[in-house]
N, C-alpha and C. Protein backbone atom coordinates (compact mmCIF):
# COMPACT_ATOMS: atom_id res chain seq x y z
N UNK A 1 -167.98 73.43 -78.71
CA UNK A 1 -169.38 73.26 -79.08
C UNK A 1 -169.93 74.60 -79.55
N UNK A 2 -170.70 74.29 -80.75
CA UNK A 2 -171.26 75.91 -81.20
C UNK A 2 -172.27 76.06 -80.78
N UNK A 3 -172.73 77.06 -80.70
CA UNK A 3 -173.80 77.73 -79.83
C UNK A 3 -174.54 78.46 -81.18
N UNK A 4 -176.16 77.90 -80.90
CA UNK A 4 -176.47 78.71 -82.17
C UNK A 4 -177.09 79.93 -81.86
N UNK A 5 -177.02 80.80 -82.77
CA UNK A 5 -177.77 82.53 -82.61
C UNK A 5 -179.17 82.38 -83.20
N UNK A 6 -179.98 83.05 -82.56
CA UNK A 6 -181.78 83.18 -82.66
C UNK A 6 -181.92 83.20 -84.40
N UNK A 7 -181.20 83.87 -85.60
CA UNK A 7 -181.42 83.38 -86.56
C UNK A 7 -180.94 82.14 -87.19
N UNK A 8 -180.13 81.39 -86.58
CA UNK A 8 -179.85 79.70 -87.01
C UNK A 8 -180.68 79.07 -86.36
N UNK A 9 -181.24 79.18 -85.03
CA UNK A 9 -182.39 78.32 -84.42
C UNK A 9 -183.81 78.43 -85.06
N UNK A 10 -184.07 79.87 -85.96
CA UNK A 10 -184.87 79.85 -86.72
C UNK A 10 -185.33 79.27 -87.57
N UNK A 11 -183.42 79.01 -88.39
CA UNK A 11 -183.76 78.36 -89.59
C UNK A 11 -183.58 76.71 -89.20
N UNK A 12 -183.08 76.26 -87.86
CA UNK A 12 -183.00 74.85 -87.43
C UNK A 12 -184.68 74.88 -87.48
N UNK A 13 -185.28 75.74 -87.32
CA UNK A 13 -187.02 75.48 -86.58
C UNK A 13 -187.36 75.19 -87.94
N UNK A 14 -187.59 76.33 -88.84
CA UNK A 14 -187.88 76.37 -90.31
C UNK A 14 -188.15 74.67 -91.32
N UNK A 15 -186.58 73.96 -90.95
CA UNK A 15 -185.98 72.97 -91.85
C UNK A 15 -186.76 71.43 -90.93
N UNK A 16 -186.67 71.85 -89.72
CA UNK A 16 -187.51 70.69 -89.15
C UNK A 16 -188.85 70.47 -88.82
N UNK A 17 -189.85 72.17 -89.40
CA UNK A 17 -190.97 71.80 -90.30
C UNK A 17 -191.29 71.43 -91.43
N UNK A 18 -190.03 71.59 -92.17
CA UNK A 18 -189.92 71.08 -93.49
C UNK A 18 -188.83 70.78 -93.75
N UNK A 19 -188.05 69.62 -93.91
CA UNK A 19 -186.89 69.58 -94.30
C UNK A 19 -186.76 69.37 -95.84
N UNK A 20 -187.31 69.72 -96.49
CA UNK A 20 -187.11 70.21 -98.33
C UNK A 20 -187.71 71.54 -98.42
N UNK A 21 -187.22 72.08 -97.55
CA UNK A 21 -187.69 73.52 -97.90
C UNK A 21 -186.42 74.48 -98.60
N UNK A 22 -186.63 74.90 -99.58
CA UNK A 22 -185.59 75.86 -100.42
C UNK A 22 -185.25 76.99 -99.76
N UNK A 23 -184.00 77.20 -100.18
CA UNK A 23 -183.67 78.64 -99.66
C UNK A 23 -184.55 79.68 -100.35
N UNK A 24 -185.32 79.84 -100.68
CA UNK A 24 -186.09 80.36 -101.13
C UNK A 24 -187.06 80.65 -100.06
N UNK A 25 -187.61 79.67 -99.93
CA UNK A 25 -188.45 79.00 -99.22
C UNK A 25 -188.61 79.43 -97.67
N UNK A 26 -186.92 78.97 -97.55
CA UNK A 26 -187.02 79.41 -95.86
C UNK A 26 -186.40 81.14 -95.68
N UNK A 27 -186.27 81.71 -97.25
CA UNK A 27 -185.83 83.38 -96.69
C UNK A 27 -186.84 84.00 -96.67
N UNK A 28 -188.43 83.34 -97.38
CA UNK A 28 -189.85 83.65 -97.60
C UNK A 28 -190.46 83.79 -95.81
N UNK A 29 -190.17 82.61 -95.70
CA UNK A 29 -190.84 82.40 -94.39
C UNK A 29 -190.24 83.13 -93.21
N UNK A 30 -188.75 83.38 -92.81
CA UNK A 30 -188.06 84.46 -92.15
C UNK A 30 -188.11 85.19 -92.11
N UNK A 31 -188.68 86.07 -93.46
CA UNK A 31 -188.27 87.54 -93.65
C UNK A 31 -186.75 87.99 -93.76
N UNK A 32 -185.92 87.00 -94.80
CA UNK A 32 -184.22 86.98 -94.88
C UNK A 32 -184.03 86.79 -96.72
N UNK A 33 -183.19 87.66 -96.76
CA UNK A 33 -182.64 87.04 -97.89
C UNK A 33 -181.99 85.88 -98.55
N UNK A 34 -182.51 85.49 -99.59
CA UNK A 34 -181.89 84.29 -100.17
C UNK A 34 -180.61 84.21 -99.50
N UNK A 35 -179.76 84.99 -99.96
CA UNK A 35 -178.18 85.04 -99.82
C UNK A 35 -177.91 84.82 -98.39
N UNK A 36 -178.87 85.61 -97.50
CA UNK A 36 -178.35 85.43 -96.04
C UNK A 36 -178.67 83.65 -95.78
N UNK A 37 -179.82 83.34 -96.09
CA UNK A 37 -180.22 81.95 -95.64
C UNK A 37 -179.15 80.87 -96.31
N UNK A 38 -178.45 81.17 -97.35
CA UNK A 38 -177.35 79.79 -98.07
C UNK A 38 -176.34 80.41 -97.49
N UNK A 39 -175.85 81.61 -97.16
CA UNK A 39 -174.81 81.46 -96.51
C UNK A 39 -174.73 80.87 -95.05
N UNK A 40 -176.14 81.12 -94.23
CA UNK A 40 -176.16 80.61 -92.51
C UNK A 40 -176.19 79.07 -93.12
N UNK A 41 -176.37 78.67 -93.81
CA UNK A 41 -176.86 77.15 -93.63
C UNK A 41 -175.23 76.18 -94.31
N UNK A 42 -174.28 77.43 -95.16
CA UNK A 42 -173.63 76.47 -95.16
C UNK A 42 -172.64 76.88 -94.33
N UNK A 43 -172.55 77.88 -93.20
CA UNK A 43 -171.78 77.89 -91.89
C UNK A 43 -172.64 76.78 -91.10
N UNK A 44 -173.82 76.60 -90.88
CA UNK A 44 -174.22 75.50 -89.84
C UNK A 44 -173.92 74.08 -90.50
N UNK A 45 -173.70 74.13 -91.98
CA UNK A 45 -173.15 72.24 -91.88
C UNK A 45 -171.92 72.61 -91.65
N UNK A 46 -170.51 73.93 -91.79
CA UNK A 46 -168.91 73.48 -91.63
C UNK A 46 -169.04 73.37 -90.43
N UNK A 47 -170.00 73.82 -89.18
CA UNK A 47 -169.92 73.75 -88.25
C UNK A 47 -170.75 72.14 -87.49
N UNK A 48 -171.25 71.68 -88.22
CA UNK A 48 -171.73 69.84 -88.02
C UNK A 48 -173.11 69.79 -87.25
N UNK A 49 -173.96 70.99 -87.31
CA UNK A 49 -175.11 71.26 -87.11
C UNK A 49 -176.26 69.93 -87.72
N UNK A 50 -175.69 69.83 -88.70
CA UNK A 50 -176.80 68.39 -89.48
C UNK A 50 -176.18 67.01 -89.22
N UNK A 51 -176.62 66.28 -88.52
CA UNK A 51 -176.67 64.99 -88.99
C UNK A 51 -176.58 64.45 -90.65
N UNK A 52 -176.28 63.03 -90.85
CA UNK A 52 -176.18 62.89 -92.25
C UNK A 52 -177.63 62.72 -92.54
N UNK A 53 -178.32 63.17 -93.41
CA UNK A 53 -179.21 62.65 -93.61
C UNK A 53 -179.63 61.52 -94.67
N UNK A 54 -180.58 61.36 -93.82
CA UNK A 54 -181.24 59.88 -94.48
C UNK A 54 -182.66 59.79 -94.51
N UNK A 55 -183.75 59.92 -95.06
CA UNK A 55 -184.63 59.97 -95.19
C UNK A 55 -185.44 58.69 -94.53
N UNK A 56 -186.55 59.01 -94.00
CA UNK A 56 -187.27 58.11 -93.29
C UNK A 56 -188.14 56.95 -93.85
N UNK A 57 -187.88 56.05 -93.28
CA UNK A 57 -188.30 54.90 -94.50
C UNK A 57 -188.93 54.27 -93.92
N UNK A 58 -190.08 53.99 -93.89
CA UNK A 58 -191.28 52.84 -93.54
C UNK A 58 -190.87 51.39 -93.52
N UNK A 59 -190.41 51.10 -92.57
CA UNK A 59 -190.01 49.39 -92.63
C UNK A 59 -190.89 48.62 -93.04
N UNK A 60 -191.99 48.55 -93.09
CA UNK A 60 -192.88 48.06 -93.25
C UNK A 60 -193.20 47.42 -94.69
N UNK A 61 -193.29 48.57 -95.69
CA UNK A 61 -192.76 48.55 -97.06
C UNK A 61 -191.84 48.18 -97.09
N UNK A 62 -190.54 47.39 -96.70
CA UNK A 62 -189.29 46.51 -96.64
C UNK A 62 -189.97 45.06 -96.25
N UNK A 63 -190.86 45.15 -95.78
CA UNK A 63 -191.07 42.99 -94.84
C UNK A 63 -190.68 43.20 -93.83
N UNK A 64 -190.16 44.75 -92.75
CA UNK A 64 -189.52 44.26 -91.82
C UNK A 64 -190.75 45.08 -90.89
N UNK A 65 -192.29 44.17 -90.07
CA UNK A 65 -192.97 45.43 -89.24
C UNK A 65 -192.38 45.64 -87.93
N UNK A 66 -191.62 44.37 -87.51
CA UNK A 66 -191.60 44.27 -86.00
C UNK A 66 -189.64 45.75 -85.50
N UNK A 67 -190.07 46.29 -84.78
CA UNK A 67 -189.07 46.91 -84.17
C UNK A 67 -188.67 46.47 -82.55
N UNK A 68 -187.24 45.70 -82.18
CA UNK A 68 -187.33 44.77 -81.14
C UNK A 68 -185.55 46.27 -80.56
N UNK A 69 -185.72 46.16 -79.54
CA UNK A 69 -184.78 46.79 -78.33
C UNK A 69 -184.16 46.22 -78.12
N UNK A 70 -182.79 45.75 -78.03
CA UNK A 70 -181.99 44.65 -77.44
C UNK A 70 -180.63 45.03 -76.93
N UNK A 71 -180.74 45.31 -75.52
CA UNK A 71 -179.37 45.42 -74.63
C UNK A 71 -178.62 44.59 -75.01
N UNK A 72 -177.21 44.51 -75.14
CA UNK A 72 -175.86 44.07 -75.31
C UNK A 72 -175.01 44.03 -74.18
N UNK A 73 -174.90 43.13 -73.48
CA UNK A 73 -173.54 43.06 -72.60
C UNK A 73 -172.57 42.76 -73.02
N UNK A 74 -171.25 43.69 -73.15
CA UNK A 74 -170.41 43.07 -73.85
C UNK A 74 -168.94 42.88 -73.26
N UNK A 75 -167.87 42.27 -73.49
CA UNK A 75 -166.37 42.79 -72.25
C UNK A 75 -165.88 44.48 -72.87
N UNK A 76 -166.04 44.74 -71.96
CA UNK A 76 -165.60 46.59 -72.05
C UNK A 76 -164.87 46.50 -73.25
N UNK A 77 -163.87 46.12 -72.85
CA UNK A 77 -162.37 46.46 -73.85
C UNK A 77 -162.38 45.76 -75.32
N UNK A 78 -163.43 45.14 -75.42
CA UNK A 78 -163.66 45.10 -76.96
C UNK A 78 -164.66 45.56 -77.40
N UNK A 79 -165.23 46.79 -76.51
CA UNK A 79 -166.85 47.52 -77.55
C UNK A 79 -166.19 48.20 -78.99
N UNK A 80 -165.02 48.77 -79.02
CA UNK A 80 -165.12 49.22 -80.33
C UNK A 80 -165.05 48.09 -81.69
N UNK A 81 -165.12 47.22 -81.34
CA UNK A 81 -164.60 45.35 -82.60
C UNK A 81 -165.76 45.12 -81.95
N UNK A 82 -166.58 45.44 -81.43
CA UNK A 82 -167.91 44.68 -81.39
C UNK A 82 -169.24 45.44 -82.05
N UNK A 83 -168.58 46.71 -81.40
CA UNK A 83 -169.79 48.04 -82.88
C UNK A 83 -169.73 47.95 -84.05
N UNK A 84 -168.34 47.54 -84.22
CA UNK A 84 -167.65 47.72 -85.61
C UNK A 84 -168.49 46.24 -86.36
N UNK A 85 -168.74 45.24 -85.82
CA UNK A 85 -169.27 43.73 -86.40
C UNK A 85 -170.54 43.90 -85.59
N UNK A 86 -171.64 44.59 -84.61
CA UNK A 86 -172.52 44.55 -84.92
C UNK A 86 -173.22 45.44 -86.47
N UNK A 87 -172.35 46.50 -86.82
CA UNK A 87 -172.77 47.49 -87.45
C UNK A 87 -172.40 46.46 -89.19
N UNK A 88 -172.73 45.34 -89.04
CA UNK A 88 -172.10 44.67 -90.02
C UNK A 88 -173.59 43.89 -90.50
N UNK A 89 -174.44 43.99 -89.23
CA UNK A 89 -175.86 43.27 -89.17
C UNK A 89 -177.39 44.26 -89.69
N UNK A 90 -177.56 44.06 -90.98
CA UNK A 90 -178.16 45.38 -91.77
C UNK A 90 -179.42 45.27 -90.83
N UNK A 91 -180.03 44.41 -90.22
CA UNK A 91 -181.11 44.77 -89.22
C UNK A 91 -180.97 45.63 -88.18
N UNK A 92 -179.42 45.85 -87.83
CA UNK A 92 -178.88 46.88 -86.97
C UNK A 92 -179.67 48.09 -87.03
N UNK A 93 -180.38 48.88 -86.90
CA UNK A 93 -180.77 50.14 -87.70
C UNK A 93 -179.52 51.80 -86.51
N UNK A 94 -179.65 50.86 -85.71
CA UNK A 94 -179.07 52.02 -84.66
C UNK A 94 -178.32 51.34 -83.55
N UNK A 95 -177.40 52.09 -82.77
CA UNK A 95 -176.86 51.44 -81.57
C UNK A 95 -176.50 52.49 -80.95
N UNK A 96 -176.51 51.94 -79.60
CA UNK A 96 -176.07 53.75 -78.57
C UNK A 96 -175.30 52.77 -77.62
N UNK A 97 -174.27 53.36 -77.18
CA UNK A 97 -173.34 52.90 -75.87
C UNK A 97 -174.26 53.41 -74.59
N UNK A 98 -174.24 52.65 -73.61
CA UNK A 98 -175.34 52.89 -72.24
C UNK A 98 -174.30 52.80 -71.01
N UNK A 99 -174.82 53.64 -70.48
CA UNK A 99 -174.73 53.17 -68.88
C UNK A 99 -175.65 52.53 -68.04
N UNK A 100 -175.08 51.64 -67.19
CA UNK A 100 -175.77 51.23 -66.60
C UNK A 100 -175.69 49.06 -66.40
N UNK A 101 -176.48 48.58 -66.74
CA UNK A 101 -176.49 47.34 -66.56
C UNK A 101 -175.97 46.49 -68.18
N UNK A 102 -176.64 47.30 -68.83
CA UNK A 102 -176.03 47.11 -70.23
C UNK A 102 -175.03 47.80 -70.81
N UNK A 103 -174.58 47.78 -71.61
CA UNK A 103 -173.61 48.16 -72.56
C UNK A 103 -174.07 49.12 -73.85
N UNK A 104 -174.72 48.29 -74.16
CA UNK A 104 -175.06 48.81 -75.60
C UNK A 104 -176.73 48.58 -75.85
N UNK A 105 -177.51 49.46 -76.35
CA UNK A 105 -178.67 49.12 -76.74
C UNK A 105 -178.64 49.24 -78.81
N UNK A 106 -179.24 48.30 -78.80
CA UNK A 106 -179.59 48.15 -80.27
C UNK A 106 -180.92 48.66 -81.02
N UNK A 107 -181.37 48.90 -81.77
CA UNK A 107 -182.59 49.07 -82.49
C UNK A 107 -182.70 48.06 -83.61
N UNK A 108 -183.08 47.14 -83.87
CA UNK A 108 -183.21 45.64 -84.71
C UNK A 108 -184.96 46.09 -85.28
N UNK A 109 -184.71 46.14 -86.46
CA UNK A 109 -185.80 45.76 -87.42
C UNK A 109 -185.93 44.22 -87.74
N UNK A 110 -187.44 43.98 -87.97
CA UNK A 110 -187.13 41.78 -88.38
C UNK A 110 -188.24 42.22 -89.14
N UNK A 111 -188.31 40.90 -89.54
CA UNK A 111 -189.66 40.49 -90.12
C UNK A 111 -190.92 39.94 -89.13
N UNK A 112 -190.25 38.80 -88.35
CA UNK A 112 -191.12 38.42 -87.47
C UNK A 112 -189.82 37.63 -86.18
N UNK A 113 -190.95 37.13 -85.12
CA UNK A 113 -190.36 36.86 -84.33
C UNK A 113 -189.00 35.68 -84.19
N UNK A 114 -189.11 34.84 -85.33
CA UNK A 114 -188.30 33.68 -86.26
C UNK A 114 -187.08 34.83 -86.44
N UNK A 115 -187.49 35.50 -87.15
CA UNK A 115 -186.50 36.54 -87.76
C UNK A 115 -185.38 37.21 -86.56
N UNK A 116 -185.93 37.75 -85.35
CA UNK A 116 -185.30 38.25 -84.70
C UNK A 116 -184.70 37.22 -83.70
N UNK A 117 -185.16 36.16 -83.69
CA UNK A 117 -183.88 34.94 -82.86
C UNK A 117 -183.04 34.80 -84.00
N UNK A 118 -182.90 34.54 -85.53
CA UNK A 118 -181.50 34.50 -85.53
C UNK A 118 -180.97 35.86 -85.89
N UNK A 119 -181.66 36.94 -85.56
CA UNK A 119 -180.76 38.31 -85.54
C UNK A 119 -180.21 38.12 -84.10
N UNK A 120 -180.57 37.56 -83.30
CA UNK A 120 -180.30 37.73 -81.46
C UNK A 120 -178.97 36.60 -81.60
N UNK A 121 -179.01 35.45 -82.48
CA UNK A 121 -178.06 34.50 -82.32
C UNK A 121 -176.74 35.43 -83.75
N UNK A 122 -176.97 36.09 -84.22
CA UNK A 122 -175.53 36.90 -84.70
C UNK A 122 -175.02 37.56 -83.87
N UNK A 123 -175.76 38.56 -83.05
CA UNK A 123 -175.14 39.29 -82.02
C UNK A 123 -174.30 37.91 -80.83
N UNK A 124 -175.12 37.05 -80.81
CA UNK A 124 -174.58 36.36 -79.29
C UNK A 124 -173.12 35.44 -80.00
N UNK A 125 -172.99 35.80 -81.50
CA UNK A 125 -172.47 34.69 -81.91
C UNK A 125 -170.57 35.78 -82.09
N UNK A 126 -171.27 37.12 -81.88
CA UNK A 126 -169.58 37.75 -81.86
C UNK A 126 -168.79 37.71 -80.71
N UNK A 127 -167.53 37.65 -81.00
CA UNK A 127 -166.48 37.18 -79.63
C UNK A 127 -166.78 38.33 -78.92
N UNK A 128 -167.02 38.00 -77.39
CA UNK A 128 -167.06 39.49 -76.56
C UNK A 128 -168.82 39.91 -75.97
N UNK A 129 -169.75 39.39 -76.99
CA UNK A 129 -170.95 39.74 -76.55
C UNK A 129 -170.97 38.69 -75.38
N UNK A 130 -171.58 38.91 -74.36
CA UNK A 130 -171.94 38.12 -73.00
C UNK A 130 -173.46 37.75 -73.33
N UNK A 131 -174.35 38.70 -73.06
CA UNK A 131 -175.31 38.08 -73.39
C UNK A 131 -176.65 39.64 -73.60
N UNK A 132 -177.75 38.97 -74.33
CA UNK A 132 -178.51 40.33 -74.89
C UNK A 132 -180.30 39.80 -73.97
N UNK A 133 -180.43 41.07 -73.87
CA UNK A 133 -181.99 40.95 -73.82
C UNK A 133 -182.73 41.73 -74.85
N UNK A 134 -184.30 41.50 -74.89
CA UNK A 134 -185.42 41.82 -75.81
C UNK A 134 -186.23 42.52 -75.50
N UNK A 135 -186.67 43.32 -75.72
CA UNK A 135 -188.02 43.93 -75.56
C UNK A 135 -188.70 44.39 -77.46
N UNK A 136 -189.76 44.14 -77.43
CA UNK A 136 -190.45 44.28 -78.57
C UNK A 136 -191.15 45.58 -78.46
N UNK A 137 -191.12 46.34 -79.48
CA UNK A 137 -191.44 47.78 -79.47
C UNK A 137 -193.84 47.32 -79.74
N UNK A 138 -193.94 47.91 -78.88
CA UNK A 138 -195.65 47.61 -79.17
C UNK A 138 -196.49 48.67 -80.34
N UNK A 139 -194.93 49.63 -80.96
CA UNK A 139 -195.91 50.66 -82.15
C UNK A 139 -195.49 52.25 -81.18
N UNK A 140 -194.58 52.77 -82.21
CA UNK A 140 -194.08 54.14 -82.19
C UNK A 140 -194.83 55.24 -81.30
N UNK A 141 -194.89 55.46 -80.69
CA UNK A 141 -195.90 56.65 -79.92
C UNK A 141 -195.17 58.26 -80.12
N UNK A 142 -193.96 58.46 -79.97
CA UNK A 142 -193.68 59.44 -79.91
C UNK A 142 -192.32 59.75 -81.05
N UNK A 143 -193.18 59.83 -82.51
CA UNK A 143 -191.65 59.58 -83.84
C UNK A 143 -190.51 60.37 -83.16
N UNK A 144 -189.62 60.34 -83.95
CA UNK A 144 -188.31 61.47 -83.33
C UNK A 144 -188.55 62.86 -84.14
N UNK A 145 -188.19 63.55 -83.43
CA UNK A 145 -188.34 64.81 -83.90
C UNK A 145 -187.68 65.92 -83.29
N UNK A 146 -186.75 67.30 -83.97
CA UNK A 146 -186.30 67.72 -82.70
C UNK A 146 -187.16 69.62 -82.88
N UNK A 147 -188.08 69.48 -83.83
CA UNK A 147 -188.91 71.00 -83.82
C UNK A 147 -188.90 71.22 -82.48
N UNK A 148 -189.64 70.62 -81.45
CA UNK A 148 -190.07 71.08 -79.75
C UNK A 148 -188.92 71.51 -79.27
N UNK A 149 -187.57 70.86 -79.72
CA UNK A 149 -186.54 71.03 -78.54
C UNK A 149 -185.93 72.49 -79.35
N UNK A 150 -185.48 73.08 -80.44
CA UNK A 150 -185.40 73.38 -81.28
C UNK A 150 -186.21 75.03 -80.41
N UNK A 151 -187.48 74.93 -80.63
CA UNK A 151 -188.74 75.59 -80.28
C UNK A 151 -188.42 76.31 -79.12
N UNK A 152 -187.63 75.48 -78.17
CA UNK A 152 -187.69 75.56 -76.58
C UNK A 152 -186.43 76.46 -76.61
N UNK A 153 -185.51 75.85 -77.03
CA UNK A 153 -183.94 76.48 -76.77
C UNK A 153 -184.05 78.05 -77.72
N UNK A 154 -185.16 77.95 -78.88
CA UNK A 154 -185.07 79.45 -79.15
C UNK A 154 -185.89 80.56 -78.43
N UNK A 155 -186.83 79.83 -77.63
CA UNK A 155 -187.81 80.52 -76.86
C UNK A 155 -187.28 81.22 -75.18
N UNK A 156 -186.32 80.36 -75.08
CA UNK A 156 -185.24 80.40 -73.78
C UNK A 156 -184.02 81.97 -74.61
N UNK A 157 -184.14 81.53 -75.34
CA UNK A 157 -183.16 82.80 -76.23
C UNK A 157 -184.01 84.00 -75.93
N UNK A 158 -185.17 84.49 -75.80
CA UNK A 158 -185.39 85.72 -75.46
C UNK A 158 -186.56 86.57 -76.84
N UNK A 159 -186.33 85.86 -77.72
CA UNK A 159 -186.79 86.18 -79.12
C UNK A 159 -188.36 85.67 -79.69
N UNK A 160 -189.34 86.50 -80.23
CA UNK A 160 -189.94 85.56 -80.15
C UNK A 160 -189.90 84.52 -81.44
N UNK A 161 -191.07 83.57 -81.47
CA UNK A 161 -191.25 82.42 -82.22
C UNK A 161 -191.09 82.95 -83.83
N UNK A 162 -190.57 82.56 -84.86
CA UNK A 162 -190.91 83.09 -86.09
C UNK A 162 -192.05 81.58 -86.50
């Protein structure tokens, strides 16, 4: 696991106040040279620092408002043929393996509540799923974001804030 140094947490801070910010941009705001900032940034992707990105998209503008939670129980020994064919269900938006009572939690975009019973009857309909529960998201409170954490781990570094 890489460990980042107070000027890559900078520029992690930098990119997740702005993530279209130019190297330009972010050697302006550092106090770094162009050259230093494209070279740290393309050691932090050989090193897998970025996620793929994908830009954030308003479901809403799709037909899809409702965001529904849905645990997965599934038989152990077939979660990987069961990720592999939920990840087959474009309402899928996300899935995380869990501990605990469930298996798997889902993130399901719908249209409406019609919509997400027969998204609930594809999942129940692959060999191996046992059975799913629901919870309906009541409206985003806290978007994702990782500036704070980002913020914290460079502030724990000793350095101050740029």
């Amino acid at each position: 696991m890489h460990r980042f140094d107070p000027v890559d947490l900078d520029l992690l801070r930098a990119l997740a106040d702005d993530p279209r910010a130019s190297y330009v941009a972010l050697a302006d705001r550092l106090g770094l040279s162009r050259n230093t900032v494209q070279a740290r940034m393309t050691q932090l992707e050989a090193k897998g620092a970025f996620l793929s990105f994908d830009r954030r998209i308003d479901p809403h503008g799709l037909g899809y408002p409702l965001t529904a939670f849905v645990t997965v129980t599934v038989r152990q020994r077939e979660l990987p043929r069961i990720a592999e064919e939920m990840s087959a269900i474009p309402e899928i938006v996300q899935a995380h393996g869990m501990s605990g009572a469930a298996d798997l939690l889902a993130i399901v975009l719908c249209r409406d509540t019609d919509d997400l019973f027969r998204i609930d009857a594809e999942l129940l309909a692959i060999d191996g799923v046992v059975r799913t529960e629901t919870a309906l998201s009541m409206g985003e409170l806290i978007p994702y974001r990782m500036q704070p954490l980002v913020a914290q781990v460079r502030a724990r570094r000793g350095r101050p804030e740029a």
